[in-house]
PDB file of N, CA and C in Angstrom:
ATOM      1  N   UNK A   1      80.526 106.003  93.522  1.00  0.00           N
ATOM      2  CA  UNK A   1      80.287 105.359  92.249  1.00  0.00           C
ATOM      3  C   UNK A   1      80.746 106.298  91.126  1.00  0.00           C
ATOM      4  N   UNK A   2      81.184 105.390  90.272  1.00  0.00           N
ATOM      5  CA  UNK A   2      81.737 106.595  89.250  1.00  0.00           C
ATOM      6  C   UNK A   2      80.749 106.800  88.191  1.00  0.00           C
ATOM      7  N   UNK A   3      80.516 107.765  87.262  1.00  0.00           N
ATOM      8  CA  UNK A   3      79.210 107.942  86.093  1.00  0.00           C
ATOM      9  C   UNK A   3      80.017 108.720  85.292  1.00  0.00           C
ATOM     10  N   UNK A   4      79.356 108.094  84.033  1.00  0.00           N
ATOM     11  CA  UNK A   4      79.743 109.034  82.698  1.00  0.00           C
ATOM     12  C   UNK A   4      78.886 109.484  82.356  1.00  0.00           C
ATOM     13  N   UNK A   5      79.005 110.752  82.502  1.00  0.00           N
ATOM     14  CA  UNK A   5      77.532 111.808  82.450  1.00  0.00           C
ATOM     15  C   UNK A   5      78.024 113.513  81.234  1.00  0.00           C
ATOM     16  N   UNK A   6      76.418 113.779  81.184  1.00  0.00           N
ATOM     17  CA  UNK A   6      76.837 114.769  80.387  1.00  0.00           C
ATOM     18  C   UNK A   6      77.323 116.210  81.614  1.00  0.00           C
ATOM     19  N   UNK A   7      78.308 117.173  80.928  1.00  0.00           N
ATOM     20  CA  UNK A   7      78.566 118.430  81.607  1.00  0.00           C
ATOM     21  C   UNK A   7      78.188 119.884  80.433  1.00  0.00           C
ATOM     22  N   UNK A   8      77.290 120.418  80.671  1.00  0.00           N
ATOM     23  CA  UNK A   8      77.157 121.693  80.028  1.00  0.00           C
ATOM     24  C   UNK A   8      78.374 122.616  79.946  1.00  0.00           C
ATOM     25  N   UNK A   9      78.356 123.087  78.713  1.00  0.00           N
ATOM     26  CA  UNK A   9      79.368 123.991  78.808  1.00  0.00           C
ATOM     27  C   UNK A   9      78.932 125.505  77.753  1.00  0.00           C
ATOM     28  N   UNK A  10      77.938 124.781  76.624  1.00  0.00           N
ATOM     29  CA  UNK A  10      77.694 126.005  76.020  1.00  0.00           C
ATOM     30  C   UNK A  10      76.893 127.002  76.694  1.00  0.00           C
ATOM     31  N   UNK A  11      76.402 128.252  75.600  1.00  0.00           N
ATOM     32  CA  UNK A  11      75.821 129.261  76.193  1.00  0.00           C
ATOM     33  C   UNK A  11      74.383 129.063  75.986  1.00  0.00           C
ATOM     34  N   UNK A  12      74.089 130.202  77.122  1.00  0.00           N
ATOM     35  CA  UNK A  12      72.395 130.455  77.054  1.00  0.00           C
ATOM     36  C   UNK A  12      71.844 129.832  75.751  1.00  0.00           C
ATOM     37  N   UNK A  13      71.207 129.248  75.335  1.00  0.00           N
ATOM     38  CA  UNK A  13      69.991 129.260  74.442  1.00  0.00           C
ATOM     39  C   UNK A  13      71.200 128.339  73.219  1.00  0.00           C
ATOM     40  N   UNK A  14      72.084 128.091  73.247  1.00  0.00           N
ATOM     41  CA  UNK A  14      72.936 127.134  72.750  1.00  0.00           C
ATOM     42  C   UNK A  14      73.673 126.394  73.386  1.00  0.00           C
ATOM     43  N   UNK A  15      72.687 125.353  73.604  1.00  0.00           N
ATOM     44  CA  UNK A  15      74.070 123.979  74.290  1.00  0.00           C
ATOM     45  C   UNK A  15      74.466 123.231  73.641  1.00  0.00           C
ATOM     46  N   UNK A  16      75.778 122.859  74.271  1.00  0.00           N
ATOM     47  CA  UNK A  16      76.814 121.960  74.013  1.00  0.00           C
ATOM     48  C   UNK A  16      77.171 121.551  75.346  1.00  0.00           C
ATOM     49  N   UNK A  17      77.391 119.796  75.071  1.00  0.00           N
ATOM     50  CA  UNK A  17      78.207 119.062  76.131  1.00  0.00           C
ATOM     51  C   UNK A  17      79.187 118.315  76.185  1.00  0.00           C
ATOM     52  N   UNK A  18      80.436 118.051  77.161  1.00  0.00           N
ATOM     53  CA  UNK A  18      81.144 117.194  77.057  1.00  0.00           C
ATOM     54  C   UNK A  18      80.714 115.957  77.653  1.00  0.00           C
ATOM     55  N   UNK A  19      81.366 114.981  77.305  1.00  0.00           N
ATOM     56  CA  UNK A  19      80.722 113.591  77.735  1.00  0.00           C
ATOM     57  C   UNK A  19      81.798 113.464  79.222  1.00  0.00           C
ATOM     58  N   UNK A  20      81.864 112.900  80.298  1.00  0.00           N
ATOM     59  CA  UNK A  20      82.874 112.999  81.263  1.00  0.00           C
ATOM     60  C   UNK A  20      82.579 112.317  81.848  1.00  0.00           C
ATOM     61  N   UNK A  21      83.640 111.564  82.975  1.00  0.00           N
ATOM     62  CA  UNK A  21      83.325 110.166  83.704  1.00  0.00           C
ATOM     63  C   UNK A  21      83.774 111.217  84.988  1.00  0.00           C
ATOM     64  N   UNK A  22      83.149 111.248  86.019  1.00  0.00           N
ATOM     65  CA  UNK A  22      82.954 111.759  87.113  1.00  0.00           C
ATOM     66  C   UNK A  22      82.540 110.997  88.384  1.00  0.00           C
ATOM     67  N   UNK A  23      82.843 111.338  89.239  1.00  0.00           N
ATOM     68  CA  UNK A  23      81.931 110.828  90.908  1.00  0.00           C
ATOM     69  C   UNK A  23      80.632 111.267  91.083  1.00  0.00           C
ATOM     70  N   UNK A  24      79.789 110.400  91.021  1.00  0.00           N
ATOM     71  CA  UNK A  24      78.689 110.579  91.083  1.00  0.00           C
ATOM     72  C   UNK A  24      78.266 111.988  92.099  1.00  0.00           C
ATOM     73  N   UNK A  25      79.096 111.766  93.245  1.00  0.00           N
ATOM     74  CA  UNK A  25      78.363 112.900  93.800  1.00  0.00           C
ATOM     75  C   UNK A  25      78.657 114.265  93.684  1.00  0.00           C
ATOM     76  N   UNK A  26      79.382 114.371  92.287  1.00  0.00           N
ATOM     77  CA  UNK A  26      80.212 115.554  91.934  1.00  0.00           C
ATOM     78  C   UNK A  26      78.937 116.679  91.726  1.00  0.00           C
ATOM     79  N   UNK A  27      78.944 118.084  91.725  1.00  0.00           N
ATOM     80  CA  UNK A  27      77.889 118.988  90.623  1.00  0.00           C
ATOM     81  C   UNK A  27      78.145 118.185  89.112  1.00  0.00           C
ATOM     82  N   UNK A  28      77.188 118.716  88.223  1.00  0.00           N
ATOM     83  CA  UNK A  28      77.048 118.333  86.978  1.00  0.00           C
ATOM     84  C   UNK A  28      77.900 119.333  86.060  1.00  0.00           C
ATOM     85  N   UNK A  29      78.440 120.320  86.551  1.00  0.00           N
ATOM     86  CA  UNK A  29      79.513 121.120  85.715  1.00  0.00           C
ATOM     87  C   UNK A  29      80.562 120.802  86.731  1.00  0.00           C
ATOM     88  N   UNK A  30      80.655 120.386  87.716  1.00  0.00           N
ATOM     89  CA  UNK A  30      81.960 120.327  88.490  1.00  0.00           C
ATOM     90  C   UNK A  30      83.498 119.604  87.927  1.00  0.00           C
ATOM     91  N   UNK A  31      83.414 119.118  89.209  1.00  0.00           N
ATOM     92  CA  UNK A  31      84.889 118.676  89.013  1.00  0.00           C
ATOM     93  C   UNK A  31      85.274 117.224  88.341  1.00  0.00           C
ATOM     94  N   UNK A  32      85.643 116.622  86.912  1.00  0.00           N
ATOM     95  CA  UNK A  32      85.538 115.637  86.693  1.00  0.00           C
ATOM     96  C   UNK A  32      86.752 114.895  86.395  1.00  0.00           C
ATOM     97  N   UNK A  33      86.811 113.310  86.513  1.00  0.00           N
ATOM     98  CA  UNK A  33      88.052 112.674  86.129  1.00  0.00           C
ATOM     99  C   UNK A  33      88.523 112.522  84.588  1.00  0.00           C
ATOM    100  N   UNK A  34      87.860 112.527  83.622  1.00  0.00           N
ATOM    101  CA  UNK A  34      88.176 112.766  82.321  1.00  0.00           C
ATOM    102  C   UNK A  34      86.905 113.092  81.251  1.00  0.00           C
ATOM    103  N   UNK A  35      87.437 113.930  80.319  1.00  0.00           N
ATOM    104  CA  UNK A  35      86.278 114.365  79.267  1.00  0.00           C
ATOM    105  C   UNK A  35      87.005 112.950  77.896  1.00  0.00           C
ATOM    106  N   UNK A  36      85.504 112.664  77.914  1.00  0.00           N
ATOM    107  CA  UNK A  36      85.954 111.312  76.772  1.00  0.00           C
ATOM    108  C   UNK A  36      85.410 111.707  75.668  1.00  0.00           C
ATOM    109  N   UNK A  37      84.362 112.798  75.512  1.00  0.00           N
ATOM    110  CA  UNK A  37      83.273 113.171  74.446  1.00  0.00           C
ATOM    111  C   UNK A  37      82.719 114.358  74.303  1.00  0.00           C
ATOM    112  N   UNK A  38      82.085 114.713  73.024  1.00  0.00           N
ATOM    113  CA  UNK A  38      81.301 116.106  73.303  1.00  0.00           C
ATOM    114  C   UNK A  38      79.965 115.421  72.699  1.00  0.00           C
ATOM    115  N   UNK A  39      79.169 116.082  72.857  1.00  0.00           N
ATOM    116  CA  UNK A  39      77.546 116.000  72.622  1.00  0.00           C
ATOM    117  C   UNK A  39      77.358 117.370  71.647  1.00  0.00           C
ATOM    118  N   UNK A  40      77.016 117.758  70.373  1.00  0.00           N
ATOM    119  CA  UNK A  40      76.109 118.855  70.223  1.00  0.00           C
ATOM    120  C   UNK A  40      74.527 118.740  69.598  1.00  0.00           C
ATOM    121  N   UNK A  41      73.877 119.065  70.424  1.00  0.00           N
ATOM    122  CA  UNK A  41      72.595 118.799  70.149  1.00  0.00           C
ATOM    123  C   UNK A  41      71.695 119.379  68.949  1.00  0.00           C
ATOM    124  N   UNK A  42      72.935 120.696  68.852  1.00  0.00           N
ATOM    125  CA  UNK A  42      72.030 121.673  67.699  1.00  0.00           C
ATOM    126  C   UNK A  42      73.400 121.555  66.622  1.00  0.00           C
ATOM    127  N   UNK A  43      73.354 120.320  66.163  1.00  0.00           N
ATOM    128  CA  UNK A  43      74.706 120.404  64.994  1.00  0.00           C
ATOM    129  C   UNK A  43      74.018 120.196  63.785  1.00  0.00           C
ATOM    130  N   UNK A  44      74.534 121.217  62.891  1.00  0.00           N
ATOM    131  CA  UNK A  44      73.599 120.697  61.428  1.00  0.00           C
ATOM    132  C   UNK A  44      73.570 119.807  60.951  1.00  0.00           C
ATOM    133  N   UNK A  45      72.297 119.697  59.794  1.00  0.00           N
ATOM    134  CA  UNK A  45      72.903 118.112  59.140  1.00  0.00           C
ATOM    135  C   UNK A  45      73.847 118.094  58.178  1.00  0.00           C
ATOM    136  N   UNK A  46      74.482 116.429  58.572  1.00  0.00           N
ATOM    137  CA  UNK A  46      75.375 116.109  57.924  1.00  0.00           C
ATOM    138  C   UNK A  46      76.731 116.100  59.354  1.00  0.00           C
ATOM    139  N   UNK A  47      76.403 117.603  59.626  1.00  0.00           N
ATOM    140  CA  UNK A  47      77.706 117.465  60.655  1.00  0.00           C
ATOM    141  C   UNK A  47      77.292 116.110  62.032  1.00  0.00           C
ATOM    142  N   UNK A  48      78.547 116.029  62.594  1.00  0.00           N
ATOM    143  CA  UNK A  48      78.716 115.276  63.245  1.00  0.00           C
ATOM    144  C   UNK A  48      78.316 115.510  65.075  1.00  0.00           C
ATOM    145  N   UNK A  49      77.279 114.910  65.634  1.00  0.00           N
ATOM    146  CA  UNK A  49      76.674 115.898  67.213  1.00  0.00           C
ATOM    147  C   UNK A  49      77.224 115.235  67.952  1.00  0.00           C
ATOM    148  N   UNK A  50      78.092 113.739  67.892  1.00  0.00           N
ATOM    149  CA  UNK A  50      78.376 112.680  68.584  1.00  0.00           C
ATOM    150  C   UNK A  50      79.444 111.955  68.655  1.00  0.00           C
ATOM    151  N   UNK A  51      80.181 112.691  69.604  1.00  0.00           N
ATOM    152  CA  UNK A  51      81.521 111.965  69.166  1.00  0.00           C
ATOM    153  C   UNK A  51      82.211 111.595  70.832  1.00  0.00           C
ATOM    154  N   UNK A  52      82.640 109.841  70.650  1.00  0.00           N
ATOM    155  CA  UNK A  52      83.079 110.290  72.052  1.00  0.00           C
ATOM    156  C   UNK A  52      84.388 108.530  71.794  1.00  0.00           C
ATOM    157  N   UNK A  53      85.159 108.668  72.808  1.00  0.00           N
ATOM    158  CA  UNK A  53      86.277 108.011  72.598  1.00  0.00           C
ATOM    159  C   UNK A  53      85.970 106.426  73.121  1.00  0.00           C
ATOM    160  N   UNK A  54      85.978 105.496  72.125  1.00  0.00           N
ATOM    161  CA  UNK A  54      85.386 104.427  72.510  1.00  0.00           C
ATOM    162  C   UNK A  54      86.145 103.477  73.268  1.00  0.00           C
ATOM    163  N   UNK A  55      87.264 103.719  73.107  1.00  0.00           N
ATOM    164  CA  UNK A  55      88.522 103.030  74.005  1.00  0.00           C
ATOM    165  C   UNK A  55      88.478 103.332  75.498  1.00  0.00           C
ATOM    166  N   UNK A  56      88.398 104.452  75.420  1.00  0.00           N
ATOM    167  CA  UNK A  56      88.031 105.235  77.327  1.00  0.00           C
ATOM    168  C   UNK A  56      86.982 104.931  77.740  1.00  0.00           C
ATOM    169  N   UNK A  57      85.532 104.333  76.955  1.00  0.00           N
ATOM    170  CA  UNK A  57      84.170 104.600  77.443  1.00  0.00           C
ATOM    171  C   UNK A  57      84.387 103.050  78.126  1.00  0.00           C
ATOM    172  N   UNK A  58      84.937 102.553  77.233  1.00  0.00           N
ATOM    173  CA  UNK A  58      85.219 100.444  77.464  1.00  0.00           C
ATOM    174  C   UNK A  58      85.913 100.711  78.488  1.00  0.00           C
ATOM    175  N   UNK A  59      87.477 101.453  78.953  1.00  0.00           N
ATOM    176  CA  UNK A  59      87.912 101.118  79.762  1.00  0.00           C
ATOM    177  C   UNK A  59      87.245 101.738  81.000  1.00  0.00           C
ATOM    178  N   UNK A  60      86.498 102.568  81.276  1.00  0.00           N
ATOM    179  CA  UNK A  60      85.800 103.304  82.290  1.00  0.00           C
ATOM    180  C   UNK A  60      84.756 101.997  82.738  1.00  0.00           C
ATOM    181  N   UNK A  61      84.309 101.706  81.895  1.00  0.00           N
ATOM    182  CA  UNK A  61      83.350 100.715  81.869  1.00  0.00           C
ATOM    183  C   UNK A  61      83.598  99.671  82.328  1.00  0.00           C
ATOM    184  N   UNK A  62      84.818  98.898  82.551  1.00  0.00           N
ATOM    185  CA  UNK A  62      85.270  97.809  83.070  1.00  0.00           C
ATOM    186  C   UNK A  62      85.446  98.140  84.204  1.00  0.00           C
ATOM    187  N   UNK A  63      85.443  99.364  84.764  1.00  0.00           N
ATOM    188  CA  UNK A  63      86.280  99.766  86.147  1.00  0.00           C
ATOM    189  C   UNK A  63      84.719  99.832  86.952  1.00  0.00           C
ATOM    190  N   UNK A  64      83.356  99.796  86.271  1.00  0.00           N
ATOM    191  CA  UNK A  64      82.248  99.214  86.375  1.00  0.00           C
ATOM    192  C   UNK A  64      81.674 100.740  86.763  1.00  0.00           C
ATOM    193  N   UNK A  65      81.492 101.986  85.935  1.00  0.00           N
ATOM    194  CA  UNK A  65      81.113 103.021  85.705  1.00  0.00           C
ATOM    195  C   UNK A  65      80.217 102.782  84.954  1.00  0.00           C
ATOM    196  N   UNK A  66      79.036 103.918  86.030  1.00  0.00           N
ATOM    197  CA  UNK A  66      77.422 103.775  85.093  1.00  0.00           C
ATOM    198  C   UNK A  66      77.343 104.711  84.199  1.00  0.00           C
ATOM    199  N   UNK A  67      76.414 104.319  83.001  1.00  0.00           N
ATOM    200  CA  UNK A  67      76.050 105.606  81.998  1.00  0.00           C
ATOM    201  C   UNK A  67      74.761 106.276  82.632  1.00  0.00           C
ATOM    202  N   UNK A  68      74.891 107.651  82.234  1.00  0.00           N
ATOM    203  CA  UNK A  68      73.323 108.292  82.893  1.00  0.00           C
ATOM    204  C   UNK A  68      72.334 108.091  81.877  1.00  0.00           C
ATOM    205  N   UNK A  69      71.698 108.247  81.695  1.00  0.00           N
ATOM    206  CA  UNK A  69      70.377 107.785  81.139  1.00  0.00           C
ATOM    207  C   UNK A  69      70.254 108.396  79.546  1.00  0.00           C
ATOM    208  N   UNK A  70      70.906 110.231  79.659  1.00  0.00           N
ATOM    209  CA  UNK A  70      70.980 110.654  77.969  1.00  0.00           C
ATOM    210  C   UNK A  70      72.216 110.204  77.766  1.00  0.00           C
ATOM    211  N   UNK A  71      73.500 109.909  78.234  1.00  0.00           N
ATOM    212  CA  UNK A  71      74.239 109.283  77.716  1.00  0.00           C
ATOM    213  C   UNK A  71      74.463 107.546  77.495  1.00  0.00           C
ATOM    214  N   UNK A  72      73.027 106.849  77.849  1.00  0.00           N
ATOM    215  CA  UNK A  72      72.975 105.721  77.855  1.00  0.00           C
ATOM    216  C   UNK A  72      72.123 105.664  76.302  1.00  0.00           C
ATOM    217  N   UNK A  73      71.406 106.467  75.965  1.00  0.00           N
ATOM    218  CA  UNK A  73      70.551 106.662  74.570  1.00  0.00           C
ATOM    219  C   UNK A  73      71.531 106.930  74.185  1.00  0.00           C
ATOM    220  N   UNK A  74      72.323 108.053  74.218  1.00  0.00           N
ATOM    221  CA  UNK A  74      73.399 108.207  73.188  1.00  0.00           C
ATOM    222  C   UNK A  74      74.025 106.789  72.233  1.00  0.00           C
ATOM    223  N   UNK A  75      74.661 106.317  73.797  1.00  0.00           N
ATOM    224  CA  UNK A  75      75.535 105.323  72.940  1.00  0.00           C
ATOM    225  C   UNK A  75      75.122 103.989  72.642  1.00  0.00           C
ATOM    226  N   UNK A  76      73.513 103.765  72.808  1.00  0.00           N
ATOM    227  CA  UNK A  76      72.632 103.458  71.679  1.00  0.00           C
ATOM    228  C   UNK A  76      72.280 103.380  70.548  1.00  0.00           C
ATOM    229  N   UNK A  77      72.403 104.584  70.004  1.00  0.00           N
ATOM    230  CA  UNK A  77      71.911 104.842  68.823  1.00  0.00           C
ATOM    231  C   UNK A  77      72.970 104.664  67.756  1.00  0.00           C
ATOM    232  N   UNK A  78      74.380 104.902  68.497  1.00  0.00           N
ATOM    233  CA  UNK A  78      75.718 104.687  68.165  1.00  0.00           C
ATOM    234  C   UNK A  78      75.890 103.551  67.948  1.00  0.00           C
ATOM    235  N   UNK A  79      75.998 102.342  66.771  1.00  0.00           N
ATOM    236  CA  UNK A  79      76.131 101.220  67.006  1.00  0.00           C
ATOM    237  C   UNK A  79      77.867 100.829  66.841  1.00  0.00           C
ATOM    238  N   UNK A  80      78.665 101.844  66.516  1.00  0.00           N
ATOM    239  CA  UNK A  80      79.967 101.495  67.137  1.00  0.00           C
ATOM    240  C   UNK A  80      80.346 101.355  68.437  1.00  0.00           C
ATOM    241  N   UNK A  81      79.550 102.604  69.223  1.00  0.00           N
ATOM    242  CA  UNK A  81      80.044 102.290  71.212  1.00  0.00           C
ATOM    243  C   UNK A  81      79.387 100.814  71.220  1.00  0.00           C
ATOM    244  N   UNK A  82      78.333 100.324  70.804  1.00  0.00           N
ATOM    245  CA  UNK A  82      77.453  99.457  71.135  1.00  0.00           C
ATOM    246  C   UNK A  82      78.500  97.912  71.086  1.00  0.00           C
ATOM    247  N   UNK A  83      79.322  97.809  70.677  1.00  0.00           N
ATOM    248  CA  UNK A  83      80.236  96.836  70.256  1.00  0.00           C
ATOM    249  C   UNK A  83      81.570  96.500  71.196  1.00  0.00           C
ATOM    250  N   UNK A  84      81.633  98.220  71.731  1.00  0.00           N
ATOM    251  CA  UNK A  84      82.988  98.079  72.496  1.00  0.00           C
ATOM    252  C   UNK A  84      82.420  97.865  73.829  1.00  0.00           C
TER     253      UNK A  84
END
């Protein structure tokens, strides 16, 4: 099954993630089929924590790829993904 899930990449005591459509049974930093997004959780205000490519998330999505659960809130709250 394929999933678009988050992958850690920042450091200790500062994370950051990319958003990535992967094989489910991949590790969670492993090996993935494309980075569509980043996540930053500690972005100031005003700046932007959420950004991810809405054209790739639709077409991943048709190919009938699940969202994981923080990237299913994500693109929630997002009411542009919410459309595509």
């Amino acid at each position: 099954m394929i999933t678009v899930r988050l992958a850690r990449v920042g450091t200790s005591k500062s994370p950051f993630y990319r958003i990535v459509v992967t094989d489910s049974r991949a590790k969670r930093d492993g090996r993935h089929l494309e980075n569509i997004g980043t996540y930053d959780p500690r972005a100031k205000e005003g700046a932007q924590s959420f950004v991810i490519n809405h054209d790739r998330l639709a077409f991943w999505r048709g190919f009938g790829a699940q969202l994981s659960g923080e990237v299913g809130r994500l693109v929630e709250r997002n009411p542009a993904v919410k459309a595509a």
